[in-house]
ModelCIF file with pLDDT and N, C-alpha, C, O atoms, coordinates in Angstrom:
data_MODEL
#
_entry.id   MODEL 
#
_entity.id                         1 
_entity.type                       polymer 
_entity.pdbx_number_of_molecules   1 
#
_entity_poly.entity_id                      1 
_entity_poly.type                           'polypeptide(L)' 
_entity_poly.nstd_linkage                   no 
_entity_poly.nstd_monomer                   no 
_entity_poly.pdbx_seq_one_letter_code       
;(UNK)(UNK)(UNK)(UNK)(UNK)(UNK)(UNK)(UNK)(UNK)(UNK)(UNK)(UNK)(UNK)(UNK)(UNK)(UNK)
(UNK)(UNK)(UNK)(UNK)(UNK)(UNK)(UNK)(UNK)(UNK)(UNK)(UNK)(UNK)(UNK)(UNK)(UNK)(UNK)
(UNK)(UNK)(UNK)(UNK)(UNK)(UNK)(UNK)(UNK)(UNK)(UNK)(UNK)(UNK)(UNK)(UNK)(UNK)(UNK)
;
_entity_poly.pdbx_seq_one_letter_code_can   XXXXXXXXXXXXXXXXXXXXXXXXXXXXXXXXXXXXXXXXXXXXXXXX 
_entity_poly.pdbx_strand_id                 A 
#
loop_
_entity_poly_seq.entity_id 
_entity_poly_seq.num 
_entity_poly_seq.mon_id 
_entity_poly_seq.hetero 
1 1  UNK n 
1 2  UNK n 
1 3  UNK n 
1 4  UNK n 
1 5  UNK n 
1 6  UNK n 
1 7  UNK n 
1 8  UNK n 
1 9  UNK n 
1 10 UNK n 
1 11 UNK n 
1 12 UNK n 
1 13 UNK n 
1 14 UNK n 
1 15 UNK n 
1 16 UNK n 
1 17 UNK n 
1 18 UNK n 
1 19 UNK n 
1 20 UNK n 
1 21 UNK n 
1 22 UNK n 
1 23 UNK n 
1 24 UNK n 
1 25 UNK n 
1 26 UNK n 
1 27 UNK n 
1 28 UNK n 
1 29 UNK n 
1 30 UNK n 
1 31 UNK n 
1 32 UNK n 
1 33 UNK n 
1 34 UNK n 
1 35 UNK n 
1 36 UNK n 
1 37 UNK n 
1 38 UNK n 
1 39 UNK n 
1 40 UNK n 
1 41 UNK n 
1 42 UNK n 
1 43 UNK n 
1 44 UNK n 
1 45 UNK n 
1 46 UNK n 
1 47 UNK n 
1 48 UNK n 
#
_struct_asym.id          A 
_struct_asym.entity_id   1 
#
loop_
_ma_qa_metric.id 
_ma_qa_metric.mode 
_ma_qa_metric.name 
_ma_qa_metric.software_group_id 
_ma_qa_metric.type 
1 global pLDDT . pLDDT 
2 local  pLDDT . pLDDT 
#
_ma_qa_metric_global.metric_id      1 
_ma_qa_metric_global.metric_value   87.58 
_ma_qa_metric_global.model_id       1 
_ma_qa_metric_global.ordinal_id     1 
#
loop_
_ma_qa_metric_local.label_asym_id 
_ma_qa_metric_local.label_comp_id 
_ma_qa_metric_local.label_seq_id 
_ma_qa_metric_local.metric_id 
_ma_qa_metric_local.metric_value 
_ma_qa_metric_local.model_id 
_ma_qa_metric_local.ordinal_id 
A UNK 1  2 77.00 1 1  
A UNK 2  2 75.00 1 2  
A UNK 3  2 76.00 1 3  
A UNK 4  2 75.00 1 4  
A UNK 5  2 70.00 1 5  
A UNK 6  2 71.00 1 6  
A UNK 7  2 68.00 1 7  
A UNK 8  2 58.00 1 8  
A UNK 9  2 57.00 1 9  
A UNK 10 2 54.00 1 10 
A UNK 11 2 56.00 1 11 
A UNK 12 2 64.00 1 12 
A UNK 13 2 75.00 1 13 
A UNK 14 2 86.00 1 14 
A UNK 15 2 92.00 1 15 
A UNK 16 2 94.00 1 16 
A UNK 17 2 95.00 1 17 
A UNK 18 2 95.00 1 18 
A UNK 19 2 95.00 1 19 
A UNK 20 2 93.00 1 20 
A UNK 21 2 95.00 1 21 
A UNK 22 2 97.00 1 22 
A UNK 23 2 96.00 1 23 
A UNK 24 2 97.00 1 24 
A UNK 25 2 96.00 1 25 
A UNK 26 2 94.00 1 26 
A UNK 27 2 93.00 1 27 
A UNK 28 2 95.00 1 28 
A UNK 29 2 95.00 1 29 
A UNK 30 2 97.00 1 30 
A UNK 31 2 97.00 1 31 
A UNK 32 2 97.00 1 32 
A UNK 33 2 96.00 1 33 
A UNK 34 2 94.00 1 34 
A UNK 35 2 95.00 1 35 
A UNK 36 2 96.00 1 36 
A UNK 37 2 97.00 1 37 
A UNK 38 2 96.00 1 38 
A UNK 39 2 96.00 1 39 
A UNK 40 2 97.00 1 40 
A UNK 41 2 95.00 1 41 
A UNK 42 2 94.00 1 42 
A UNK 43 2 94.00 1 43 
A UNK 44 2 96.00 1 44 
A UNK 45 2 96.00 1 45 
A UNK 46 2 94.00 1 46 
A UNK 47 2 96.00 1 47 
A UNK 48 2 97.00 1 48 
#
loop_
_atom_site.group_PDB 
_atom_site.id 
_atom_site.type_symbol 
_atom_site.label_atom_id 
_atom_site.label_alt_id 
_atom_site.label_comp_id 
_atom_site.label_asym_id 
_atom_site.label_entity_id 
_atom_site.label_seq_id 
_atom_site.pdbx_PDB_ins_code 
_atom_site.Cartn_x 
_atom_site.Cartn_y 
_atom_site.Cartn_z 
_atom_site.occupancy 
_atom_site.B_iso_or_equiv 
_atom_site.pdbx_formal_charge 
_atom_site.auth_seq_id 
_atom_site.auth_comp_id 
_atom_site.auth_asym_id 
_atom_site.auth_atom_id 
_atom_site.pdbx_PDB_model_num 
ATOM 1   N N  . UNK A 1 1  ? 0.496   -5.185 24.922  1.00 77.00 ? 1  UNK A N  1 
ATOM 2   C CA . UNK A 1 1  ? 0.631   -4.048 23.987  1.00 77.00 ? 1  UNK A CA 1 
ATOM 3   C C  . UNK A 1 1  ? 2.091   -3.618 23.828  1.00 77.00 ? 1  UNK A C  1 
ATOM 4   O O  . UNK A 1 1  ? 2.541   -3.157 22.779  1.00 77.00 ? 1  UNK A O  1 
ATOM 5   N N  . UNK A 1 2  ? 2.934   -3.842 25.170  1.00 75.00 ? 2  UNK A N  1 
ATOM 6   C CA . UNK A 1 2  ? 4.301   -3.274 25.063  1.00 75.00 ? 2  UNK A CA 1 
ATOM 7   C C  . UNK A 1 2  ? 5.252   -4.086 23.955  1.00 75.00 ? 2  UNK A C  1 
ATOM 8   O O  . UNK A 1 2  ? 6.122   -3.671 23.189  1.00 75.00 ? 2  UNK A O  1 
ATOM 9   N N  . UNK A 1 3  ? 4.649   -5.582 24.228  1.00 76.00 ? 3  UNK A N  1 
ATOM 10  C CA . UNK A 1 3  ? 5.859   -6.851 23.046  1.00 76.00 ? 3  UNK A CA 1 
ATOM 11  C C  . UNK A 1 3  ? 4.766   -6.558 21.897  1.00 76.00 ? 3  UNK A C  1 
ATOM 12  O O  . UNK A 1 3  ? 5.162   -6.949 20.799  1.00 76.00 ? 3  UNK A O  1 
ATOM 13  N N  . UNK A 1 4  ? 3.753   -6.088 21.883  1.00 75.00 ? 4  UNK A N  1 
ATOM 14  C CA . UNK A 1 4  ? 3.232   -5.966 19.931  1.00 75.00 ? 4  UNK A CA 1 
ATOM 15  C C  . UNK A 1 4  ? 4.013   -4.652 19.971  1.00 75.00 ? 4  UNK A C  1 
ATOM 16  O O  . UNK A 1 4  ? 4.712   -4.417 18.984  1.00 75.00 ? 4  UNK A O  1 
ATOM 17  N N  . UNK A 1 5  ? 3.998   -3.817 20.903  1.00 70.00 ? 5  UNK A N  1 
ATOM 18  C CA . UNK A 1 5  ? 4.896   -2.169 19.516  1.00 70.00 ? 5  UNK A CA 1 
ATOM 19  C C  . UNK A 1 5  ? 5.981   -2.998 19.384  1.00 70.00 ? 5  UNK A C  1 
ATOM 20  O O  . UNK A 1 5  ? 6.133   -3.243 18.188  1.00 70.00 ? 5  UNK A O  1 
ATOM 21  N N  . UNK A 1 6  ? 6.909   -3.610 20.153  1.00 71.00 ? 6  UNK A N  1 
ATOM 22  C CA . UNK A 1 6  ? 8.410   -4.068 20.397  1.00 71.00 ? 6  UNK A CA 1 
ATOM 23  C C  . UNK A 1 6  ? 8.452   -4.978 19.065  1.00 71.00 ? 6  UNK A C  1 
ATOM 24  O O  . UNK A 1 6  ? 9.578   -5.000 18.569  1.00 71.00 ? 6  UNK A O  1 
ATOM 25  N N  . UNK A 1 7  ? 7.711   -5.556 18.533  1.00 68.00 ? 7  UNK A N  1 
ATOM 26  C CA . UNK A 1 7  ? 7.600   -7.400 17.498  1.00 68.00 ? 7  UNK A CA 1 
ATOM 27  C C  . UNK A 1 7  ? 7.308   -6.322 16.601  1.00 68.00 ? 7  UNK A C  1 
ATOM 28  O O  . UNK A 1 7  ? 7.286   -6.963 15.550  1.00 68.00 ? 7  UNK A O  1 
ATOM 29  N N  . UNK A 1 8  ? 7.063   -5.117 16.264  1.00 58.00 ? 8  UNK A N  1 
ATOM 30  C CA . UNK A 1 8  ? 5.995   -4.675 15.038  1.00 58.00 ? 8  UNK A CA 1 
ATOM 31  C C  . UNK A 1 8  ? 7.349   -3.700 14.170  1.00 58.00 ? 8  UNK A C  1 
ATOM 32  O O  . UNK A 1 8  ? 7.255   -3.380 12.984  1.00 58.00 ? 8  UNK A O  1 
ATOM 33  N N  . UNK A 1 9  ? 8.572   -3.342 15.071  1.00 57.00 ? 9  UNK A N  1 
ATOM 34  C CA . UNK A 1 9  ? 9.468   -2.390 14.801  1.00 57.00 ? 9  UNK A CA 1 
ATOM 35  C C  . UNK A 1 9  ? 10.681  -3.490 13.702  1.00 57.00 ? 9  UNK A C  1 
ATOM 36  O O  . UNK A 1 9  ? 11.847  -3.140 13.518  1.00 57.00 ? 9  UNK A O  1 
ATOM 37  N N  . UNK A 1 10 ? 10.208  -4.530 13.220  1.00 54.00 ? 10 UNK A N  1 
ATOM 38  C CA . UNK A 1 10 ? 11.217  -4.723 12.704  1.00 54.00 ? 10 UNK A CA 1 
ATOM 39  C C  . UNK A 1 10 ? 10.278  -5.360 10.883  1.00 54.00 ? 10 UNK A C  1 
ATOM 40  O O  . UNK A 1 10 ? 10.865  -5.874 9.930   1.00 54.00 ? 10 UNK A O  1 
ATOM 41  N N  . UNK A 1 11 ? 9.114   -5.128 10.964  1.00 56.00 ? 11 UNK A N  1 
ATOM 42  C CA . UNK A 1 11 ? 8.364   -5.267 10.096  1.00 56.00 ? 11 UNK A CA 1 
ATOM 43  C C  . UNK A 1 11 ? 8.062   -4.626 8.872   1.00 56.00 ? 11 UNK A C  1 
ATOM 44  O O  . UNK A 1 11 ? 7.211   -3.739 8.819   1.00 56.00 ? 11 UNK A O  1 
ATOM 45  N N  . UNK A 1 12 ? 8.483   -4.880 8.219   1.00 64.00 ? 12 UNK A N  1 
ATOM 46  C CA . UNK A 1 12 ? 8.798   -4.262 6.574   1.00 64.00 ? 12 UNK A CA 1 
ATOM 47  C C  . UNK A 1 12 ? 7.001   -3.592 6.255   1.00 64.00 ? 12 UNK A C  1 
ATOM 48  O O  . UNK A 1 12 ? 5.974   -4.270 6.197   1.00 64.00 ? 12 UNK A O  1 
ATOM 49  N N  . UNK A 1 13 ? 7.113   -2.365 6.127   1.00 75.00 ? 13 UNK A N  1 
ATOM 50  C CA . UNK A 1 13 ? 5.979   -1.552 5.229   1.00 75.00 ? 13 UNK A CA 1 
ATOM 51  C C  . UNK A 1 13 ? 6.497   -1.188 3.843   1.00 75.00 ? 13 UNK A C  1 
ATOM 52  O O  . UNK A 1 13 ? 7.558   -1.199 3.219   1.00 75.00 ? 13 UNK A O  1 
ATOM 53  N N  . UNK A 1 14 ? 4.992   -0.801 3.645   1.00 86.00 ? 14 UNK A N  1 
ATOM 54  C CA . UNK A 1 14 ? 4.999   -0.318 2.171   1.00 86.00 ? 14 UNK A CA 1 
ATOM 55  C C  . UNK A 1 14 ? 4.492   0.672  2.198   1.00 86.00 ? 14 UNK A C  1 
ATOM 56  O O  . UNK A 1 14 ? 3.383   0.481  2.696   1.00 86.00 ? 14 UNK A O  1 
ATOM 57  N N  . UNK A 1 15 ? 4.674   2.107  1.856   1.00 92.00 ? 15 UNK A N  1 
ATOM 58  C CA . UNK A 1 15 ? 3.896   3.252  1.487   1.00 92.00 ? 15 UNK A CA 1 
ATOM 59  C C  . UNK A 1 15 ? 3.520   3.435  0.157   1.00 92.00 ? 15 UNK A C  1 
ATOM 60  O O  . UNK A 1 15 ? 2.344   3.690  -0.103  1.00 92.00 ? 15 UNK A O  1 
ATOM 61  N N  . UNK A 1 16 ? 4.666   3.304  -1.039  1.00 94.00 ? 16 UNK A N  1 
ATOM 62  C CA . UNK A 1 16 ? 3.950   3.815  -2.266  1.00 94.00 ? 16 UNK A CA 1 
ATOM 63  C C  . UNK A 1 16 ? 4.671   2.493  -3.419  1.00 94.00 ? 16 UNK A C  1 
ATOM 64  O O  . UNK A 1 16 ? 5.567   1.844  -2.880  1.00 94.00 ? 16 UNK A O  1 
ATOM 65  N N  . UNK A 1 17 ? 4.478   2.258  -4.279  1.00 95.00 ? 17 UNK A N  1 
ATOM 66  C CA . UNK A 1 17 ? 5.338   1.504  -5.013  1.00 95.00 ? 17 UNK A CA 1 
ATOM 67  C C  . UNK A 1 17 ? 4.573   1.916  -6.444  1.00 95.00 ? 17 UNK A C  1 
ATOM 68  O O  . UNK A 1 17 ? 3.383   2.228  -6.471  1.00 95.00 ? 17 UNK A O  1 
ATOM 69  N N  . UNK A 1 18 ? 5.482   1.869  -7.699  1.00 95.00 ? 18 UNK A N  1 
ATOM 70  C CA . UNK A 1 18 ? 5.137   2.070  -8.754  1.00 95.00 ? 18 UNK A CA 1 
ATOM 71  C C  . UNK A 1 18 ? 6.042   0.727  -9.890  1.00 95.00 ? 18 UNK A C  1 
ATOM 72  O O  . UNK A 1 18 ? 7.258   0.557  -9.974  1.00 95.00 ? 18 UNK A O  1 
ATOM 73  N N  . UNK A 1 19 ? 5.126   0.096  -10.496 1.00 95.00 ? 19 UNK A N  1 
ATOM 74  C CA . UNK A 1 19 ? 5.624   -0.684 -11.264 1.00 95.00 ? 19 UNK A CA 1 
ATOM 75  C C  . UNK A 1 19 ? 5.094   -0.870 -12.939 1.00 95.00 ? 19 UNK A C  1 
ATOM 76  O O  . UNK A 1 19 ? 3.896   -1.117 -13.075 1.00 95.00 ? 19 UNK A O  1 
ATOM 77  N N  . UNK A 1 20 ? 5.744   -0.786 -13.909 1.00 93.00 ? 20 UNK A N  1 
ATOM 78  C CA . UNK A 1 20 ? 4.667   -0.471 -15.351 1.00 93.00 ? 20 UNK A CA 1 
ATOM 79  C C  . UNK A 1 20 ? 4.418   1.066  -15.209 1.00 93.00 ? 20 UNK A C  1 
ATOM 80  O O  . UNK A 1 20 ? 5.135   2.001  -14.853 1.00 93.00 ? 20 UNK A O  1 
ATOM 81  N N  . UNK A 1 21 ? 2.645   0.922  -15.779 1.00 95.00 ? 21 UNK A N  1 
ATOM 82  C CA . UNK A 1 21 ? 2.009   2.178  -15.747 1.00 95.00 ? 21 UNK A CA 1 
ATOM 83  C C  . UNK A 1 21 ? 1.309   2.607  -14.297 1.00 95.00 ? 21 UNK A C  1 
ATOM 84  O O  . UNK A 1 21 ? 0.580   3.574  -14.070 1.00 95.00 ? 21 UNK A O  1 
ATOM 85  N N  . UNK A 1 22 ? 1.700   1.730  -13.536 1.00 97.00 ? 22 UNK A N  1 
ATOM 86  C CA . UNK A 1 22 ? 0.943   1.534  -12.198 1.00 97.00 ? 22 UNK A CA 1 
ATOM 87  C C  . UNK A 1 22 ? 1.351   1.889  -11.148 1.00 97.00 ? 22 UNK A C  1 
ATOM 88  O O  . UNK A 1 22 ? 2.369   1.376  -10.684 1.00 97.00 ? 22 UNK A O  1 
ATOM 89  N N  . UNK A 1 23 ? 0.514   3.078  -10.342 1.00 96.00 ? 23 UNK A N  1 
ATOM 90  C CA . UNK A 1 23 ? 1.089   3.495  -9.271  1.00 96.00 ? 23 UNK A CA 1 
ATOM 91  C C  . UNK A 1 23 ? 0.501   3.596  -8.136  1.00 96.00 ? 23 UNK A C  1 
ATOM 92  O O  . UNK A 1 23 ? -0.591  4.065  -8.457  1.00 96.00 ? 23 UNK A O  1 
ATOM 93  N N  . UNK A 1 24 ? 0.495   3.409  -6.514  1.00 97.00 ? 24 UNK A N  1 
ATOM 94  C CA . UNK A 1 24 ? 0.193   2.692  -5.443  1.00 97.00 ? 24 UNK A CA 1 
ATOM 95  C C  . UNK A 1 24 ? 0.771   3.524  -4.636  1.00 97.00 ? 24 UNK A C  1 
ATOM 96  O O  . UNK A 1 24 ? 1.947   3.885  -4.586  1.00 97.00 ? 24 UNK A O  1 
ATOM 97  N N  . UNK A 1 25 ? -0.541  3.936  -3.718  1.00 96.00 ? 25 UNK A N  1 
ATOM 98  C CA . UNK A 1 25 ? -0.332  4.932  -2.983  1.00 96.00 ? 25 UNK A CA 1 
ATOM 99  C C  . UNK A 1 25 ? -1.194  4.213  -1.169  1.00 96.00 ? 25 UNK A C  1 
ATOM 100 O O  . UNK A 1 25 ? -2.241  4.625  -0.670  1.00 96.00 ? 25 UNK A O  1 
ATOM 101 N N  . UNK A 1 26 ? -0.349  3.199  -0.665  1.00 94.00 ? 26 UNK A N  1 
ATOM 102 C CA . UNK A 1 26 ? -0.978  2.607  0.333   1.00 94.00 ? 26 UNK A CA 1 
ATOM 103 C C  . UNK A 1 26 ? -1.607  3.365  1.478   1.00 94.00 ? 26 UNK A C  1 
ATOM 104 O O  . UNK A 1 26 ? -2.645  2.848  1.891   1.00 94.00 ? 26 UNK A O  1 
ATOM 105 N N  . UNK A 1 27 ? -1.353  4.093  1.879   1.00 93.00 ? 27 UNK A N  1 
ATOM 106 C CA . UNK A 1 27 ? -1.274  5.107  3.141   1.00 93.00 ? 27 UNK A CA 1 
ATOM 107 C C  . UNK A 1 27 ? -2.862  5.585  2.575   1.00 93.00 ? 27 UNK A C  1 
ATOM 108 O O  . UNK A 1 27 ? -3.929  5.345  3.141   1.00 93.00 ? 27 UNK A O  1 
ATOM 109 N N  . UNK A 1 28 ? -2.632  6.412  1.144   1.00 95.00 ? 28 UNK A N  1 
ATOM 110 C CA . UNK A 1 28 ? -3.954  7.017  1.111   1.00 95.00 ? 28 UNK A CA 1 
ATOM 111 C C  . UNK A 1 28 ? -5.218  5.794  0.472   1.00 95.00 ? 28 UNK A C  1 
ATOM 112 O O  . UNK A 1 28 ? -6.406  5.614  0.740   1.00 95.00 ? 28 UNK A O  1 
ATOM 113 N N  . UNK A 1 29 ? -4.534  5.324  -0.196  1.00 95.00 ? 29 UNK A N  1 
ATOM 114 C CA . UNK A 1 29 ? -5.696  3.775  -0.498  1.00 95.00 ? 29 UNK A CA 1 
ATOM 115 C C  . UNK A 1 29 ? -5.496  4.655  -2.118  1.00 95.00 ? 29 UNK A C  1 
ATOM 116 O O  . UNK A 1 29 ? -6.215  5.630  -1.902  1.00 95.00 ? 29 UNK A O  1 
ATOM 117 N N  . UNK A 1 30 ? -5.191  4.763  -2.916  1.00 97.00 ? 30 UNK A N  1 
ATOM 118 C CA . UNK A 1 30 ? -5.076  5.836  -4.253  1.00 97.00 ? 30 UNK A CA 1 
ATOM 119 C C  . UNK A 1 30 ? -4.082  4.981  -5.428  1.00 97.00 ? 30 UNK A C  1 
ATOM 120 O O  . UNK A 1 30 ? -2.930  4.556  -5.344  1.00 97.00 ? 30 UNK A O  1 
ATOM 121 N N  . UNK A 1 31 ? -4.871  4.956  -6.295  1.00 97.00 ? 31 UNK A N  1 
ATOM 122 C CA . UNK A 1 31 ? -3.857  4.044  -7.338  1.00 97.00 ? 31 UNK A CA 1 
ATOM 123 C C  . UNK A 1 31 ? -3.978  4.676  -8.552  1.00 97.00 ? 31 UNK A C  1 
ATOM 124 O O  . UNK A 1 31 ? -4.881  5.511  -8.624  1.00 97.00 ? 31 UNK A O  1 
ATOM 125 N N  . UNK A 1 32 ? -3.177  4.458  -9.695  1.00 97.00 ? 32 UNK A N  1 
ATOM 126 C CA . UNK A 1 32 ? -3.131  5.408  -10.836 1.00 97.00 ? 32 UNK A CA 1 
ATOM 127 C C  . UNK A 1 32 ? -2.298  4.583  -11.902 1.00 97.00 ? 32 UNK A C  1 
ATOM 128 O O  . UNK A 1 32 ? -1.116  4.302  -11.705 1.00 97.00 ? 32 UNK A O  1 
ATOM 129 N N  . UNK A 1 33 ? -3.124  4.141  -13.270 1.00 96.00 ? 33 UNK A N  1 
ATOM 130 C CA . UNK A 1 33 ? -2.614  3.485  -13.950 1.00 96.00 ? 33 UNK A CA 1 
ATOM 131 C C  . UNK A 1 33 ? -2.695  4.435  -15.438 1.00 96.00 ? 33 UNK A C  1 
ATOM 132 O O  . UNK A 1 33 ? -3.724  4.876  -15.949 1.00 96.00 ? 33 UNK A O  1 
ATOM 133 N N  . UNK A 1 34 ? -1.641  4.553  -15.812 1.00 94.00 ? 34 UNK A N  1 
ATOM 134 C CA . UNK A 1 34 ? -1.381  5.610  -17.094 1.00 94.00 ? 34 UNK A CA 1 
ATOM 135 C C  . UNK A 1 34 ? -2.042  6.785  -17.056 1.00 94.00 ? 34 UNK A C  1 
ATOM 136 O O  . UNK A 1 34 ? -2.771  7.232  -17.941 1.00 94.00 ? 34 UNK A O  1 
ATOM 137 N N  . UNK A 1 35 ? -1.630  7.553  -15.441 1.00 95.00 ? 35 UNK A N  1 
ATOM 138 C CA . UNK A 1 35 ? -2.433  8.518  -15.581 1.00 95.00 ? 35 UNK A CA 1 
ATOM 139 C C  . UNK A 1 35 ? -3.865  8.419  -14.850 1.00 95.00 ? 35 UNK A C  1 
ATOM 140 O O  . UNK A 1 35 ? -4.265  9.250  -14.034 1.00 95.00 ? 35 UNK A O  1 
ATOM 141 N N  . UNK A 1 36 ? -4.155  7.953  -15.020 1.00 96.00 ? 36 UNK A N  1 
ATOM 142 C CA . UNK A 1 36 ? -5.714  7.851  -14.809 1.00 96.00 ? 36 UNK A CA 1 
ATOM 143 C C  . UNK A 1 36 ? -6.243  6.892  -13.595 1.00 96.00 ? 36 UNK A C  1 
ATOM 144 O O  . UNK A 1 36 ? -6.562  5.713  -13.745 1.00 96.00 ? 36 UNK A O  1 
ATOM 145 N N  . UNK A 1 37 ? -6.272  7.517  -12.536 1.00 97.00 ? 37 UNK A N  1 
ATOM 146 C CA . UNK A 1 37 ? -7.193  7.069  -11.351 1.00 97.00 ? 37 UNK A CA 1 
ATOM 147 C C  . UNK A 1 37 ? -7.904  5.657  -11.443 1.00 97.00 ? 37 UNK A C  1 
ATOM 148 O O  . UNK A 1 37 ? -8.687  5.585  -12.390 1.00 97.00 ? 37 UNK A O  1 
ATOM 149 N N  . UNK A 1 38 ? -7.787  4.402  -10.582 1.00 96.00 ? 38 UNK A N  1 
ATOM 150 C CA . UNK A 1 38 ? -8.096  3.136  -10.910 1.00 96.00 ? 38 UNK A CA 1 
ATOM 151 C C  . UNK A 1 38 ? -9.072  2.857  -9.341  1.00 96.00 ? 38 UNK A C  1 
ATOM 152 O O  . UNK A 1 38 ? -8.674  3.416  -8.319  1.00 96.00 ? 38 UNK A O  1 
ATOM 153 N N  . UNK A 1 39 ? -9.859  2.301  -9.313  1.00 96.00 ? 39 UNK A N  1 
ATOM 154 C CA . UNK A 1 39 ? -10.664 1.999  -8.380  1.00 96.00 ? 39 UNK A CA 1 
ATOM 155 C C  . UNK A 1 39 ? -10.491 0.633  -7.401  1.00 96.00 ? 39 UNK A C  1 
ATOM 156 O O  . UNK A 1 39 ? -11.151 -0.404 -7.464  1.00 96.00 ? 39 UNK A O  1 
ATOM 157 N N  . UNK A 1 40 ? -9.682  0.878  -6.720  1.00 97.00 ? 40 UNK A N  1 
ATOM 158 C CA . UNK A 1 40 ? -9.327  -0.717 -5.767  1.00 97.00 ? 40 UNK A CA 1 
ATOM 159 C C  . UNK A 1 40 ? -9.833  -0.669 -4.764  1.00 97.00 ? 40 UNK A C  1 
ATOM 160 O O  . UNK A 1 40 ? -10.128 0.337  -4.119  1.00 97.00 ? 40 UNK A O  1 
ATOM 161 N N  . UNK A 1 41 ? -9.977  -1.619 -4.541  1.00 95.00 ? 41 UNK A N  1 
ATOM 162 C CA . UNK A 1 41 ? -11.509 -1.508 -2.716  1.00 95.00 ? 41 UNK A CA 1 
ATOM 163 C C  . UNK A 1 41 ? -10.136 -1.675 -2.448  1.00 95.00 ? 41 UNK A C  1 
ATOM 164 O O  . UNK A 1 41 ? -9.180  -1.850 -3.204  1.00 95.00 ? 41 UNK A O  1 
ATOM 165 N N  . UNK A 1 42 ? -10.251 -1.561 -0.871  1.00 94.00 ? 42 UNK A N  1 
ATOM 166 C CA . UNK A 1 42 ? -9.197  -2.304 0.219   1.00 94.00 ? 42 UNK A CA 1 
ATOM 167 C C  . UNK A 1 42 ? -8.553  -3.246 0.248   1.00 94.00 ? 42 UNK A C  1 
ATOM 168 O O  . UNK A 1 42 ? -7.324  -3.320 0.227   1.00 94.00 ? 42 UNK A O  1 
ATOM 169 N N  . UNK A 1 43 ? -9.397  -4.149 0.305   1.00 94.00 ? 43 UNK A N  1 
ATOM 170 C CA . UNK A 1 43 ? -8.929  -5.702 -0.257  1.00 94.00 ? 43 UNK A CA 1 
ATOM 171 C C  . UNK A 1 43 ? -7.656  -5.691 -1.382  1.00 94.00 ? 43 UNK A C  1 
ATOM 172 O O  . UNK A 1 43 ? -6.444  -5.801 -1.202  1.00 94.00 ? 43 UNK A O  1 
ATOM 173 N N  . UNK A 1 44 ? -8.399  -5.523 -2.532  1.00 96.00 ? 44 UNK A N  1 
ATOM 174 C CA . UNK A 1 44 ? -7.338  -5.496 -3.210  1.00 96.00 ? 44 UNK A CA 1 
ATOM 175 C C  . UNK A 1 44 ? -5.841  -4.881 -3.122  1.00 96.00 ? 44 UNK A C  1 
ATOM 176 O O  . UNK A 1 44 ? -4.808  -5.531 -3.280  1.00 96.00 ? 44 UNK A O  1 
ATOM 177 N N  . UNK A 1 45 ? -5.943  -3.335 -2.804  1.00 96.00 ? 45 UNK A N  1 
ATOM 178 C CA . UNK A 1 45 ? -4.875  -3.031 -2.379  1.00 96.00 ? 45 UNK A CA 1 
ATOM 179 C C  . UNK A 1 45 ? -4.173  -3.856 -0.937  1.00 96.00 ? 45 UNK A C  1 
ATOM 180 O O  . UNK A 1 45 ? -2.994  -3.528 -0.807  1.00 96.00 ? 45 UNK A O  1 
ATOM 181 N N  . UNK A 1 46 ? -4.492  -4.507 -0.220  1.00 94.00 ? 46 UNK A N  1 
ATOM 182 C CA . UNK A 1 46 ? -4.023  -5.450 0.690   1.00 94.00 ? 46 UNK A CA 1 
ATOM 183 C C  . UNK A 1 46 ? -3.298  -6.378 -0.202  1.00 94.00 ? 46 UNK A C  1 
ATOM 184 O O  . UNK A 1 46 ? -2.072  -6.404 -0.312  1.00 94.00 ? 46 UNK A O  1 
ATOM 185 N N  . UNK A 1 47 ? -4.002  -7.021 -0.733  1.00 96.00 ? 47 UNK A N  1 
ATOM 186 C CA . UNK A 1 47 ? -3.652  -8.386 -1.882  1.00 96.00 ? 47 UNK A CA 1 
ATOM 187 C C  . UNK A 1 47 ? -2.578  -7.632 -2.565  1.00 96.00 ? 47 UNK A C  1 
ATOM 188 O O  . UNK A 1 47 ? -1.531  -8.261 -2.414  1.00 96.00 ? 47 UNK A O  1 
ATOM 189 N N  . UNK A 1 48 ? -2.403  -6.627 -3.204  1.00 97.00 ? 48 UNK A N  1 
ATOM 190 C CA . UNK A 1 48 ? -1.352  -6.224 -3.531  1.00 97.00 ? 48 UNK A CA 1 
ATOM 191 C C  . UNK A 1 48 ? 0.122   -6.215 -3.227  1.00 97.00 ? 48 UNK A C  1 
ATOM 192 O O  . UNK A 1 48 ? 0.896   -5.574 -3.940  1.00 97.00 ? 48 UNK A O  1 
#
């Protein structure tokens, strides 16, 4: 457990990203395309 926190601190996240009309809210699982609330299971937002 001590070398996974130690290996995990240099690992690029993502919290929010917006690209187009499209916006990505990872943390809460929440996406929003022109406004308007879009429905992504998990998965997808992973695949993202």
């Amino acid at each position: 457990r001590a070398h996974l926190r130690r290996s995990t601190n240099g690992v690029r996240t993502l919290e929010r990203c917006r690209f187009g009309d499209v916006e990505l809210d990872f943390k809460k699982y929440r996406a929003v395309r022109a406004g308007r609330p879009i429905d992504l299971s998990p998965r997808e937002f992973e695949i993202l």
